[in-house]
Protein backbone atom coordinates (compact mmCIF):
# COMPACT_ATOMS: atom_id res chain seq x y z
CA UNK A 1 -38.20 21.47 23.66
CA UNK A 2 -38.68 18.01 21.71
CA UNK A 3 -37.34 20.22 18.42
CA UNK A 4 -33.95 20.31 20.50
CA UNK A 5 -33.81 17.56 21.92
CA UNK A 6 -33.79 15.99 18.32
CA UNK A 7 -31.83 18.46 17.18
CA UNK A 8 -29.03 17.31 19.90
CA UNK A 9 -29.51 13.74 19.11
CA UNK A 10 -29.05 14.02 15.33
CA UNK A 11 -25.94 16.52 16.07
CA UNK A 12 -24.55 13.52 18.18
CA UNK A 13 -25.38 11.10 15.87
CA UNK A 14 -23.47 12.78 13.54
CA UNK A 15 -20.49 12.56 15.45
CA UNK A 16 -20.42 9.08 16.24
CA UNK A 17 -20.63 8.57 12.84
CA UNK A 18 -17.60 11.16 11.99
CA UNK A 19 -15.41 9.30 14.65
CA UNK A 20 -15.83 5.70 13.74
CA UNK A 21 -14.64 6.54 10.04
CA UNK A 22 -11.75 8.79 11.28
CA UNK A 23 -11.08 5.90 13.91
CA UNK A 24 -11.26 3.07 11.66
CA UNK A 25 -8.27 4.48 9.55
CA UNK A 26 -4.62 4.29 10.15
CA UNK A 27 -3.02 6.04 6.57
CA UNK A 28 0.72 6.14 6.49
CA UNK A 29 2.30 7.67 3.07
CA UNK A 30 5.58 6.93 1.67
CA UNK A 31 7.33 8.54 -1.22
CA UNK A 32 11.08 8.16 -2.81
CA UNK A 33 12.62 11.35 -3.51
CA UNK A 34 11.85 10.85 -7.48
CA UNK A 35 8.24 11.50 -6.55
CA UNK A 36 6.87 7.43 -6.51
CA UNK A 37 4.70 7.63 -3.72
CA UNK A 38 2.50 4.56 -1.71
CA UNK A 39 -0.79 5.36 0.73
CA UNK A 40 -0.70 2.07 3.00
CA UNK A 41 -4.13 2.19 4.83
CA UNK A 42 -4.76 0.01 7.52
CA UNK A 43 -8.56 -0.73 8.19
CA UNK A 44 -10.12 -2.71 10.99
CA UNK A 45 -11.26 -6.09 10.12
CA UNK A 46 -7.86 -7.14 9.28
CA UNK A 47 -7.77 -4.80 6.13
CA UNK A 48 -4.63 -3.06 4.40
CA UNK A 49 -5.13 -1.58 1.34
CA UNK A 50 -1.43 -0.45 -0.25
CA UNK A 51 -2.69 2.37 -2.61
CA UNK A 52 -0.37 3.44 -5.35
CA UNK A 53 0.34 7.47 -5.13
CA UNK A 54 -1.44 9.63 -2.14
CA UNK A 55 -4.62 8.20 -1.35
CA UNK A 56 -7.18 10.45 0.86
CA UNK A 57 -10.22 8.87 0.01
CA UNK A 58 -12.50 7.96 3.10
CA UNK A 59 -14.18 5.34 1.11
CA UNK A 60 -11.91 2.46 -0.01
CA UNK A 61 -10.06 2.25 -3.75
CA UNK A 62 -12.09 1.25 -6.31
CA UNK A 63 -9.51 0.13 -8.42
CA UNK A 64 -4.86 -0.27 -8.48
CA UNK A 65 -4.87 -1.11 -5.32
CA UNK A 66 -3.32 -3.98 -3.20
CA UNK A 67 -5.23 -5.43 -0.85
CA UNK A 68 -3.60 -7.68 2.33
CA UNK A 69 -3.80 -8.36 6.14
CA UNK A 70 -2.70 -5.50 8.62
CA UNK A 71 -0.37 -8.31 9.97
CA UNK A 72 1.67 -8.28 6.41
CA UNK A 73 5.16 -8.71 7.06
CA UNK A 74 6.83 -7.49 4.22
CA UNK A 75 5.43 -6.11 1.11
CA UNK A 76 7.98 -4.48 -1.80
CA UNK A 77 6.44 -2.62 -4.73
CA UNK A 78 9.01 -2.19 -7.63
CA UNK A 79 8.36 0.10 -10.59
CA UNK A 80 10.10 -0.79 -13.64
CA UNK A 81 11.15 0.63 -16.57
CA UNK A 82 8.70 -0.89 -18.79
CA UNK A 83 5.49 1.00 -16.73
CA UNK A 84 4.96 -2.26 -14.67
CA UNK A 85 4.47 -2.64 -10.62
CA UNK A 86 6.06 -5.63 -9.33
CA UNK A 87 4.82 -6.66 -6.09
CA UNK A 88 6.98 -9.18 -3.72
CA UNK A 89 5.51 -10.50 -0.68
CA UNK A 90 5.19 -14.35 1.00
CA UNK A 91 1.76 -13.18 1.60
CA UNK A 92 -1.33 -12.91 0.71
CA UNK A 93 -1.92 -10.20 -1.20
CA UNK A 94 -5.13 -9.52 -4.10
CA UNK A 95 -4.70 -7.06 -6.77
CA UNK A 96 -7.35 -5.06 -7.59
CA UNK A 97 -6.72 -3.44 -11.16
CA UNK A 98 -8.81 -2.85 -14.01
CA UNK A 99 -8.13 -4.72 -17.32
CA UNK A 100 -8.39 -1.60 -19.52
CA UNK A 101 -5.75 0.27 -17.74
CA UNK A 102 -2.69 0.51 -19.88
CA UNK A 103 -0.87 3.24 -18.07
CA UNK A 104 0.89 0.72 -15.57
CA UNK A 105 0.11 -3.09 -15.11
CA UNK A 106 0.51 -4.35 -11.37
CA UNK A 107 1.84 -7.95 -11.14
CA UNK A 108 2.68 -10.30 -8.47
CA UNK A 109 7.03 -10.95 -8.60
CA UNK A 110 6.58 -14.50 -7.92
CA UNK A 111 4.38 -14.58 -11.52
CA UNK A 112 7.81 -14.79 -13.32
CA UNK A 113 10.22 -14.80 -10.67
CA UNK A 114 13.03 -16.46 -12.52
CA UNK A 115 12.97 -13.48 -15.59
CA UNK A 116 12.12 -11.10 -12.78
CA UNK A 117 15.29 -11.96 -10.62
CA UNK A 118 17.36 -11.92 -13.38
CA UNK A 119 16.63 -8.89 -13.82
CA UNK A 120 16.22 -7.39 -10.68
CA UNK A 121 18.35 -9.29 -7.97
CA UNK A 122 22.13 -10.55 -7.50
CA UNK A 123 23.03 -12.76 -5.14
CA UNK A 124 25.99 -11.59 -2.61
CA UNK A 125 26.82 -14.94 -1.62
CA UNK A 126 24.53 -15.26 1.09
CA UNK A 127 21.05 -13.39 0.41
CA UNK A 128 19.61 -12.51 -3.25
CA UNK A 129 19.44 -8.58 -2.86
CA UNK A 130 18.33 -6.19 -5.09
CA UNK A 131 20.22 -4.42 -7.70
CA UNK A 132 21.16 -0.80 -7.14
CA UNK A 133 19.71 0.77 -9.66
CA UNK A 134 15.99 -0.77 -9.11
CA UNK A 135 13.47 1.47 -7.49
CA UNK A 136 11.05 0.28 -4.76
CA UNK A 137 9.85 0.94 -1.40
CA UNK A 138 9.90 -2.18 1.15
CA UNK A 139 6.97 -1.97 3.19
CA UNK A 140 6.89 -3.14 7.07
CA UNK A 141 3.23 -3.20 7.02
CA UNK A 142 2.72 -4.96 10.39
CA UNK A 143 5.10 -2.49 12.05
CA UNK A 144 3.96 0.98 10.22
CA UNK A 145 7.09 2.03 8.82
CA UNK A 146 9.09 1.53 5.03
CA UNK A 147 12.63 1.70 3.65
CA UNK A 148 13.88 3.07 0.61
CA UNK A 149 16.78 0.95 -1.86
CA UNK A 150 19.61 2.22 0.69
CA UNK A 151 17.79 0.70 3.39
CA UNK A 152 17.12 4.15 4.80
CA UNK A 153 13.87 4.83 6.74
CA UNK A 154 10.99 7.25 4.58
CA UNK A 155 9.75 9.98 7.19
């Protein structure tokens, strides 16, 4: 009797602890049709973590990620020709990246914003607007959805 009734306690232990991880995540995934893909995971305790490619990890990134607030307005991620990530966002956002990887280097836009919107942006006489051949995904973090360049919603 006592062997079951521990039996049924660890067995419902075990649970609890199954559904507070499942319940703690919110994962959305967003890819452009070329394959570029973004995992944006929103944690409790005010915790987004924009993962580049399909993240299904229950334990968070340990490295090239973005982390932010689940109240993030507006996040893009640009890749670039040159094997660089080029995140633009008014806030706060912390890059988590390790120094020895060479594949792709993840920077904030604003770190050379003047080079980077020459490069990137035109201005249409009222907004400065991306050019048309630039890649990214705009991220509506607070809101749980994204947009590709045409403005288009990614299912």
């Amino acid at each position: 009797m006592m062997r079951m009734l521990l039996s049924i306690i660890g067995v419902l232990l075990i649970l609890i602890v199954v559904c507070s991880i499942c319940s703690e995540q919110t994962r959305s995934f967003y890819c452009l049709s070329e394959g570029k893909c973004v995992t944006v995971w929103k944690r409790y305790g005010d915790k987004c973590y924009i993962v580049l490619d399909k993240y299904n990890g229950i334990f968070k990134p340990s490295d090239n990620y973005i982390k932010t607030s689940n109240m993030a307005a507006i996040v893009d991620v640009i890749w670039t020709e040159d094997n660089r990530l080029l995140i633009d966002t008014e806030d706060n956002v912390e890059i988590v990246q390790p120094h020895s990887d060479k594949n792709y280097v993840i920077e904030r836009y604003s770190k050379a914003k003047v080079l980077n919107d020459s490069r990137y942006t035109y201005f249409d006489g009222k907004y400065s607007r991306y050019n048309e051949q630039v890649n990214y995904i705009r991220l509506y973090v607070k809101e749980n959805y994204a947009t590709d360049r045409a403005n288009k919603k990614i299912k």
